[in-house]
Protein backbone atom coordinates (compact mmCIF):
# COMPACT_ATOMS: atom_id res chain seq x y z
CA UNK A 1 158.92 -107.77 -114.39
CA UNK A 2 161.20 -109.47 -117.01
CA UNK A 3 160.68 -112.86 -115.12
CA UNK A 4 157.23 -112.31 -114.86
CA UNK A 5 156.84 -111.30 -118.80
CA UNK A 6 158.16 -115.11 -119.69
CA UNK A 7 156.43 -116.71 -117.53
CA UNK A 8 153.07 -115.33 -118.79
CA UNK A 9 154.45 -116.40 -122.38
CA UNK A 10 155.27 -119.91 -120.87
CA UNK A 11 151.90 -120.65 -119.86
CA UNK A 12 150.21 -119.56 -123.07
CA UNK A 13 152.56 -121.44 -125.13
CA UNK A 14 152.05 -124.56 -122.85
CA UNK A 15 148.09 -123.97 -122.90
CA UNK A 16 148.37 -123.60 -126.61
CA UNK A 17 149.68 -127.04 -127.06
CA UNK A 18 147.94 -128.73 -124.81
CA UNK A 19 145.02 -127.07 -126.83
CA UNK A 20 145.55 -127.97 -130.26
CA UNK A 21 147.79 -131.27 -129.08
CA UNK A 22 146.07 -133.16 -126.98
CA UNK A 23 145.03 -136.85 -127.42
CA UNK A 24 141.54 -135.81 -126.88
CA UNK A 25 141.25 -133.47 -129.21
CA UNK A 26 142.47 -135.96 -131.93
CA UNK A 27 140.00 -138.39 -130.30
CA UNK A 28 137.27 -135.78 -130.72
CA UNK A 29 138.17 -135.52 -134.01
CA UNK A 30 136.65 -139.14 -134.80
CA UNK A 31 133.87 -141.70 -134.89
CA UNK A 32 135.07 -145.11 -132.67
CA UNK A 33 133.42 -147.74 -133.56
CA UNK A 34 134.56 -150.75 -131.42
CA UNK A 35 134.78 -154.76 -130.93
CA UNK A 36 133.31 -155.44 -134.86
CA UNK A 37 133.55 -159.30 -134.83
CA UNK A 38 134.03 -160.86 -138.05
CA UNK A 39 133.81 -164.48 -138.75
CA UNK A 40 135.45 -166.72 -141.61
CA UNK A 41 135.93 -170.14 -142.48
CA UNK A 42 139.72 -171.36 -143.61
CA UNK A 43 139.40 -172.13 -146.62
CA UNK A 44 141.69 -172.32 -149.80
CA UNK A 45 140.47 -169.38 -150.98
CA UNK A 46 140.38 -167.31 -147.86
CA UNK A 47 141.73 -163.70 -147.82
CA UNK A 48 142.53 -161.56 -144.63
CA UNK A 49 142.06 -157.93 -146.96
CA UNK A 50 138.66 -159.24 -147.75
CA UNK A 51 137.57 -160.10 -143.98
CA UNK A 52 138.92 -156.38 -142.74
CA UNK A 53 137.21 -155.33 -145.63
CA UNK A 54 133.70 -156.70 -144.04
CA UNK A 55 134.73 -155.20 -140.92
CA UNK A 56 134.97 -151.85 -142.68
CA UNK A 57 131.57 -151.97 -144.19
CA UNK A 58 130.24 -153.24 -140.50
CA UNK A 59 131.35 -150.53 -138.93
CA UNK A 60 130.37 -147.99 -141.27
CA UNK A 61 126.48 -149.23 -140.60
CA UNK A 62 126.79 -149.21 -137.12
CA UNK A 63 127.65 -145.76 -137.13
CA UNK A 64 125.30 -144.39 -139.84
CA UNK A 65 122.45 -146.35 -137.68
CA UNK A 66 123.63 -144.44 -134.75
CA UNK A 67 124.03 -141.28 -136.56
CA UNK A 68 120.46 -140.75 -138.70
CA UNK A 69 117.13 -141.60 -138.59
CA UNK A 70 116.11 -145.09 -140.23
CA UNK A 71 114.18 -143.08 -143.03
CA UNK A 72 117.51 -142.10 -144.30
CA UNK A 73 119.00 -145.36 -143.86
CA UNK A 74 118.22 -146.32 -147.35
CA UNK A 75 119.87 -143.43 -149.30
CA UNK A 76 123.14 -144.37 -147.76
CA UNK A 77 123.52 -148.06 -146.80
CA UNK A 78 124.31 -148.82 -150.50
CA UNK A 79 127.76 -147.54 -150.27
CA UNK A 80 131.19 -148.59 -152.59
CA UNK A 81 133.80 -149.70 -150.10
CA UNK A 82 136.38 -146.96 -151.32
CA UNK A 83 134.09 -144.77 -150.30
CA UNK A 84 133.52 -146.31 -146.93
CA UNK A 85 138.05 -146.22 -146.75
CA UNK A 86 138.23 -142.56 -147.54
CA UNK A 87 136.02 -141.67 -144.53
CA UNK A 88 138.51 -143.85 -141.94
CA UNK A 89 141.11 -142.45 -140.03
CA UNK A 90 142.55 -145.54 -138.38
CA UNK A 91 141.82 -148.91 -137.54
CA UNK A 92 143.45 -151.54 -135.25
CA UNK A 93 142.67 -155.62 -135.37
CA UNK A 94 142.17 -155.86 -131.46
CA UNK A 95 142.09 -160.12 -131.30
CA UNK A 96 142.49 -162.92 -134.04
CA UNK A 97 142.04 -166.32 -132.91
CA UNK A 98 141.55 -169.51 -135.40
CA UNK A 99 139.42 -171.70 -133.58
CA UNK A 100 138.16 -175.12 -135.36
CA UNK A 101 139.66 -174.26 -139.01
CA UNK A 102 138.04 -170.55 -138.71
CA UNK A 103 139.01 -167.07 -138.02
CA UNK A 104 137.82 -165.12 -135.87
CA UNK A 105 138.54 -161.10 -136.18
CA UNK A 106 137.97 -158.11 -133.75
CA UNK A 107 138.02 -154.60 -135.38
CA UNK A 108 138.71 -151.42 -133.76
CA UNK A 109 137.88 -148.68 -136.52
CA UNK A 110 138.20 -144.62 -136.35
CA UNK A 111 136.13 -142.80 -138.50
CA UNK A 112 136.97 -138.96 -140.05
CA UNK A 113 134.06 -136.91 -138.30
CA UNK A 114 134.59 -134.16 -140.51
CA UNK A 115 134.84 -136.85 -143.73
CA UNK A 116 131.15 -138.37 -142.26
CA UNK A 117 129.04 -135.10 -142.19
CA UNK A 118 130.10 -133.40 -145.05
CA UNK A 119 129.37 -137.00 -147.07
CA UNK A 120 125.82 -136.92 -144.74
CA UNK A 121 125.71 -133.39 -145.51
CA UNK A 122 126.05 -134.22 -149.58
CA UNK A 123 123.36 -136.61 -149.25
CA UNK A 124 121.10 -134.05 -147.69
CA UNK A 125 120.93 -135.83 -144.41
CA UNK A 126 121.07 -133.98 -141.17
CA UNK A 127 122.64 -136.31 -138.80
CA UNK A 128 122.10 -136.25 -135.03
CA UNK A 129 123.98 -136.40 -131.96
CA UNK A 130 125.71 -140.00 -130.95
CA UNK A 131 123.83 -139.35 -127.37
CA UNK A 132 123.41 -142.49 -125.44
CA UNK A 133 120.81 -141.83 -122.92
CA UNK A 134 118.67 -143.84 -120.01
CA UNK A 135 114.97 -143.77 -120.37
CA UNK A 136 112.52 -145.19 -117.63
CA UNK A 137 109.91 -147.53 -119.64
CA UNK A 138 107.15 -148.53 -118.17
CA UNK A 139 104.51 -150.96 -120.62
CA UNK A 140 101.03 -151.60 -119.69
CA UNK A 141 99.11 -154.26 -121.25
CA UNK A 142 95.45 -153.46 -121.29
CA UNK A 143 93.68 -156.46 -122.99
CA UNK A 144 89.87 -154.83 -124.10
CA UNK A 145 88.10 -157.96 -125.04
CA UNK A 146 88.84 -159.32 -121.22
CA UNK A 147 88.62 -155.46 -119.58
CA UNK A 148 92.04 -156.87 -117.75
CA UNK A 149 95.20 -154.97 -117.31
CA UNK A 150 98.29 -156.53 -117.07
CA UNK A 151 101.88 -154.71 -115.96
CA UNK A 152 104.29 -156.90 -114.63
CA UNK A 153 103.21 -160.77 -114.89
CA UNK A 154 101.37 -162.09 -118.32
CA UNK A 155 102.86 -158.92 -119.59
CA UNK A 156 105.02 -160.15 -122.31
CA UNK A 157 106.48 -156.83 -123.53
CA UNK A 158 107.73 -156.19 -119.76
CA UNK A 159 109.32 -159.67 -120.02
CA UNK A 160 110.57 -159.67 -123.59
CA UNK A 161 111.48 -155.88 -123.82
CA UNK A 162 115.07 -155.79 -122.92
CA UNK A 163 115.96 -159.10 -124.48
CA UNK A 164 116.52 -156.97 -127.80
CA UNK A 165 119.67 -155.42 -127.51
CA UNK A 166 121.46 -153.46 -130.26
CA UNK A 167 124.71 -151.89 -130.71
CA UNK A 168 123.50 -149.19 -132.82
CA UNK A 169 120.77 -148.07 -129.75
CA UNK A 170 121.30 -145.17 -128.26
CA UNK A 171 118.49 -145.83 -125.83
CA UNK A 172 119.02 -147.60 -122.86
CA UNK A 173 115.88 -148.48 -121.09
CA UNK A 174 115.26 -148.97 -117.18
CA UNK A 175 111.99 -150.88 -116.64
CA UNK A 176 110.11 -150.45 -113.29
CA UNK A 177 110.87 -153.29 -110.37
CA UNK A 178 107.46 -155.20 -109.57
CA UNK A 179 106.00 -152.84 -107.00
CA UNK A 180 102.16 -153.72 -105.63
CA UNK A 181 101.81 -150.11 -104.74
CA UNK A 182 102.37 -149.15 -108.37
CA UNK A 183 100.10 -151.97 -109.74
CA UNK A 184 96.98 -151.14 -107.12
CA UNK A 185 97.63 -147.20 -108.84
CA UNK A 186 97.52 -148.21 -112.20
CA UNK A 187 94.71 -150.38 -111.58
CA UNK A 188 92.92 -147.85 -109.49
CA UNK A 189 93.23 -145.72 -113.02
CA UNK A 190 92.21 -148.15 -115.35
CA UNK A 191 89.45 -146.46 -116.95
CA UNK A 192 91.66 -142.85 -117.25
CA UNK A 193 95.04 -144.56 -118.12
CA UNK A 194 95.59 -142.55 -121.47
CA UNK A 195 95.18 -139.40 -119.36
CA UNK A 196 97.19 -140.17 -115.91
CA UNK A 197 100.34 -138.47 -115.56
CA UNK A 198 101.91 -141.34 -113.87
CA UNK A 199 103.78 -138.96 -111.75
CA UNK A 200 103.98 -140.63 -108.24
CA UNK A 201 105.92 -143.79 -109.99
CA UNK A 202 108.43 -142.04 -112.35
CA UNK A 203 109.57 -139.76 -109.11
CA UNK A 204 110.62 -143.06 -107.61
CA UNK A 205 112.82 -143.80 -110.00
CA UNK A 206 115.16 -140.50 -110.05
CA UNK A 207 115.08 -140.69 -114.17
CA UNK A 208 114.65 -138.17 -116.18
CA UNK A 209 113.24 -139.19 -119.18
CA UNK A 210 110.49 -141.66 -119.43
CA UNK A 211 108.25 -143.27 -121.83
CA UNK A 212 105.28 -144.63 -120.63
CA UNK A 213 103.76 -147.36 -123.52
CA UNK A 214 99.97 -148.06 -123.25
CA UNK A 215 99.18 -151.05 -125.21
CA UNK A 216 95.57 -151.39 -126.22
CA UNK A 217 94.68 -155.35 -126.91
CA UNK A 218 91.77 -155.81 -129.29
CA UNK A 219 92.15 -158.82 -131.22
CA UNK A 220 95.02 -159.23 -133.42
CA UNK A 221 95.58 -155.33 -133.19
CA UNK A 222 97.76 -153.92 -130.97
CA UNK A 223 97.11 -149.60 -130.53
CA UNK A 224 100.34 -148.52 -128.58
CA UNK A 225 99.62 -144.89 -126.90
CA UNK A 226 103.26 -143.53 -126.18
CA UNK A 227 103.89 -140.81 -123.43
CA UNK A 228 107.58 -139.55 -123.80
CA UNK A 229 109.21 -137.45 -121.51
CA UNK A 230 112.71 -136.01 -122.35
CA UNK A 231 113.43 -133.32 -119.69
CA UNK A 232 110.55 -131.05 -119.35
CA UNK A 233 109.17 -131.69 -122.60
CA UNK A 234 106.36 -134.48 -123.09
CA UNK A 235 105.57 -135.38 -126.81
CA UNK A 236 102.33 -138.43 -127.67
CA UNK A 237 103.01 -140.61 -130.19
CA UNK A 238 100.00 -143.08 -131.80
CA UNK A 239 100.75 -146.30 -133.25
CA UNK A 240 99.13 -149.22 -134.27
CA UNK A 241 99.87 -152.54 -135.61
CA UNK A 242 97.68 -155.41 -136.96
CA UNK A 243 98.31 -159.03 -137.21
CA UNK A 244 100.30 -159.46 -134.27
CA UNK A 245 99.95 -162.28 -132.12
CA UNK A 246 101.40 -161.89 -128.35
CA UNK A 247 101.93 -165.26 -127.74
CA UNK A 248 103.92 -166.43 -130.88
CA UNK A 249 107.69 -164.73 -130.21
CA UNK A 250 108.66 -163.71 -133.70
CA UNK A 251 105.25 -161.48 -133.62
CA UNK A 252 106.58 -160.17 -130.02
CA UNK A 253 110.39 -159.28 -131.58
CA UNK A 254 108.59 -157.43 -134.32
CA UNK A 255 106.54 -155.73 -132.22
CA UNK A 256 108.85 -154.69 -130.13
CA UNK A 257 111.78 -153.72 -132.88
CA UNK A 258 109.65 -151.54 -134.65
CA UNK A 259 108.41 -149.64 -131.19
CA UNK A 260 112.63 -149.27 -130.28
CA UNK A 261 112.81 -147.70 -133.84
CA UNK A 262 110.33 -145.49 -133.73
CA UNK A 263 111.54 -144.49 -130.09
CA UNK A 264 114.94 -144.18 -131.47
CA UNK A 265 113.73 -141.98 -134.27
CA UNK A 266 112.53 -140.02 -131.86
CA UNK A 267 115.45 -139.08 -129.65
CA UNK A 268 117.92 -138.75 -132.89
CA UNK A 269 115.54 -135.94 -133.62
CA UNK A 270 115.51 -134.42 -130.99
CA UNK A 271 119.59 -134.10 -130.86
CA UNK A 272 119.23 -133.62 -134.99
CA UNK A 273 122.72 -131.60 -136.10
CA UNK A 274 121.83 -128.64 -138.57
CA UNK A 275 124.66 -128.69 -140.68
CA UNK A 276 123.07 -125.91 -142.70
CA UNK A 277 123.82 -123.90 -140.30
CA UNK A 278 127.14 -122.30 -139.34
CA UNK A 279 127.09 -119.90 -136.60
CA UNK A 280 130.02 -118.11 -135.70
CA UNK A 281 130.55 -117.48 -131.97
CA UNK A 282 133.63 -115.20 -130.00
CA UNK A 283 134.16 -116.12 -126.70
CA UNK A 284 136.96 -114.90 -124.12
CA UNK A 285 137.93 -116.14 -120.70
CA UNK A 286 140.37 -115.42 -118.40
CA UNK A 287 143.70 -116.59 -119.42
CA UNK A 288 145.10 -117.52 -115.78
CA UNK A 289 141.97 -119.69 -115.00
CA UNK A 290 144.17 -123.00 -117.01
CA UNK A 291 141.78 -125.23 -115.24
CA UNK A 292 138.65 -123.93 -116.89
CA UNK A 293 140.21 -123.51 -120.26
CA UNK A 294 141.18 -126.48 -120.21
CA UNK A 295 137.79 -127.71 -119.13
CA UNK A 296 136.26 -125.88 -122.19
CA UNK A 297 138.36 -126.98 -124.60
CA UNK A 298 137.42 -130.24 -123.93
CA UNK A 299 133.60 -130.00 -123.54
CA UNK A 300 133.95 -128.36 -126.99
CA UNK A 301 135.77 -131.56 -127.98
CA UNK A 302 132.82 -133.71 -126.97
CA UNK A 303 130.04 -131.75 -128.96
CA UNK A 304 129.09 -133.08 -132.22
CA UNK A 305 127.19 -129.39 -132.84
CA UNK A 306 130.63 -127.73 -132.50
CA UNK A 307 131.57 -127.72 -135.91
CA UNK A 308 135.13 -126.34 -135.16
CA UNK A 309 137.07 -123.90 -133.22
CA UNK A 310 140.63 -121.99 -132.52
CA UNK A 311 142.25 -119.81 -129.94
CA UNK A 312 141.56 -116.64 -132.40
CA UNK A 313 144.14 -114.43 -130.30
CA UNK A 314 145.21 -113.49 -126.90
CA UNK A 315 146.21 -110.46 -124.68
CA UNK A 316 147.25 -110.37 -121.28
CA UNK A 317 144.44 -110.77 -119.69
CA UNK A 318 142.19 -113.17 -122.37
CA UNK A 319 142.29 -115.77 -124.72
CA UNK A 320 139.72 -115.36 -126.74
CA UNK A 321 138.13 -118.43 -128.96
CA UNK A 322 136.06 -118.67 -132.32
CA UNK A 323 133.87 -121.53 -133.02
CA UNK A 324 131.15 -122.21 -135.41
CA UNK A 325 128.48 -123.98 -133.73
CA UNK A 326 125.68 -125.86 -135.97
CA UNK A 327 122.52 -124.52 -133.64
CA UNK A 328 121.35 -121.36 -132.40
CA UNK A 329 122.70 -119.19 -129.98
CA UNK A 330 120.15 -120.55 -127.58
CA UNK A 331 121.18 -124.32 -128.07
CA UNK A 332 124.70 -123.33 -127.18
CA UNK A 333 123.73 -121.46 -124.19
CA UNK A 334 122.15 -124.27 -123.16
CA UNK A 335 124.90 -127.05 -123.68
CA UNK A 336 127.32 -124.32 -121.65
CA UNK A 337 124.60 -124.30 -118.63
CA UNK A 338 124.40 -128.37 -118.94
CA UNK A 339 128.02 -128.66 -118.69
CA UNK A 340 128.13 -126.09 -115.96
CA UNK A 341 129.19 -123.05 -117.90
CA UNK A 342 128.60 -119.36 -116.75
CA UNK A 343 128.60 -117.37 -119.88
CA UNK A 344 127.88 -113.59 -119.91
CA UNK A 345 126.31 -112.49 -123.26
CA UNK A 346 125.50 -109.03 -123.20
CA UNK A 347 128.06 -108.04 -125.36
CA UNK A 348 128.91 -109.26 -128.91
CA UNK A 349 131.84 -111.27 -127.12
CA UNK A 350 130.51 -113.75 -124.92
CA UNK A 351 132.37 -113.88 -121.46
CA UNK A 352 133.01 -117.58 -119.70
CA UNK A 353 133.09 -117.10 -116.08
């Protein structure tokens, strides 16, 4: 019994600071924002503060433009550096090479997360989840003065879409494979393709969230009829442009950047974190199941609507954790089921099975 007694305390003292010790929990703790490349001619005057300095301020709007929606962009890009310094945990100059009398640096840079979205949070900015995600897209070209529609060849947002890359995207978009059976279908619903559900092609692709992008040729206009599927949820978005000339390529890139932002937009808000709110949660688990504690602890880690949390106390049976979670009860039910969690919630604390 005696042996048995210390052992029990062993394990809780060892699961306690793996808990509050672990790398990934100081990891968690942080925005990374890696590989910043700044550039810098040698010159009499030149300054290595001043360079990391640049690299600082890149950084910072990389993450902001990962972390809200561009209509907020403006309130916080204009930013004094010491402001910028006090939000940074660490930083680390990965590479410096001087090539051809200039310097090249590479910045590694860790950002306070707490430090971020309370300075968000004084702004009155709701940030959103950093959730990269894959997206099926699938444009179709229908030009109305020539009644032709084009999906594949002549279709220069299929062949120009995913030559704009950015950092700051969280969307990463799969476009379809040329596929005759797919064009004869579209084709075959020409004169209904703002209503088809495009079903039989997305299932092919074993995606789960889509956007299909009608665009709607008249002239210089261009009418873009968005379909976007995230889950089970569908949402239509109308947008139209003027003045935009397919076949001259800096029309095309501005097409096509302002589309990705609007898309973007879309998918911050629907992972938007409501700082506003601060809902305390009690949870308990068994204390000799190590491997799913563990397993919690760092799912919690990874989730940007976890504001914080704590071991609150233990018995010989539980552990039992507090968090405050920025979303409802339902949104955290719903994370647990995504990440494989069984939680029991008929009492007012939850059980993880």
């Amino acid at each position: 019994m005696y042996f048995k007694k210390h052992l029990y305390i062993l394990f809780l003292i060892l699961a306690l600071n793996l808990s509050f010790f672990s790398t990934n929990k100081l990891n968690a703790n942080t925005f990374f924002i890696d590989d910043i490349e700044i550039t810098e001619k040698l010159e009499n005057n030149f300054n290595k503060e001043i360079l990391i300095n640049k690299g600082f301020k890149k950084a910072y709007i990389e993450l902001i433009s990962k972390l809200v929606q561009s209509k907020d962009l403006s309130k916080i890009k204009d930013i004094k550096l010491n402001e910028i310094k006090s939000m940074i945990e660490t930083f680390s100059i990965k590479e410096e090479k001087f090539i051809n009398k200039t310097y090249n640096l590479n910045l590694g840079v860790s950002f306070n997360k707490k430090e971020i979205l309370n300075y968000l949070n004084r702004k009155n900015i709701f940030p959103s989840q950093i959730k990269e995600e894959k997206f099926l897209f699938i444009p179709i070209l229908l030009d109305q003065s020539k009644n032709d529609i084009m999906v594949y060849s002549d279709n220069p947002m299929y062949d120009y879409w995913k030559l704009d890359n950015r950092r700051e995207h969280l969307i990463e978009y799969v476009l379809p494979t040329e596929d005759l059976e797919d064009l004869n279908l579209i084709r075959k619903n020409y004169l209904e393709i703002e209503n088809y559900d495009f079903k039989k092609i997305i299932e092919k692709y074993f995606i789960e969230n889509s956007i299909i992008a009608v665009f709607f040729k008249n002239g210089d206009e261009i009418k873009v009829l968005s379909k976007i599927k995230v889950k089970n949820k569908q949402v239509i978005k109308s947008n139209s442009f003027n003045d935009i000339d397919l076949n001259k390529t800096d029309n095309l890139n501005t097409l096509i950047y302002n589309l990705k932002l609007i898309y973007e937009d879309f998918w911050k808000e629907n992972n938007l974190i409501n700082t506003s709110i601060k809902l305390p949660i009690m949870i308990s688990l068994d204390n000799k199941n190590f491997e799913l504690s563990l397993k919690f602890e760092e799912t919690l880690n990874m989730l940007d609507l976890v504001n914080s949390f704590t071991v609150r106390k233990f018995d010989k049976d539980l552990i039992f954790y507090e968090l405050i979670f920025n979303g409802t009860p339902q949104n955290f039910i719903n994370l647990m089921e995504e990440h494989d969690f069984s939680l029991d919630t008929q009492n007012k604390i939850w059980n993880l099975k």
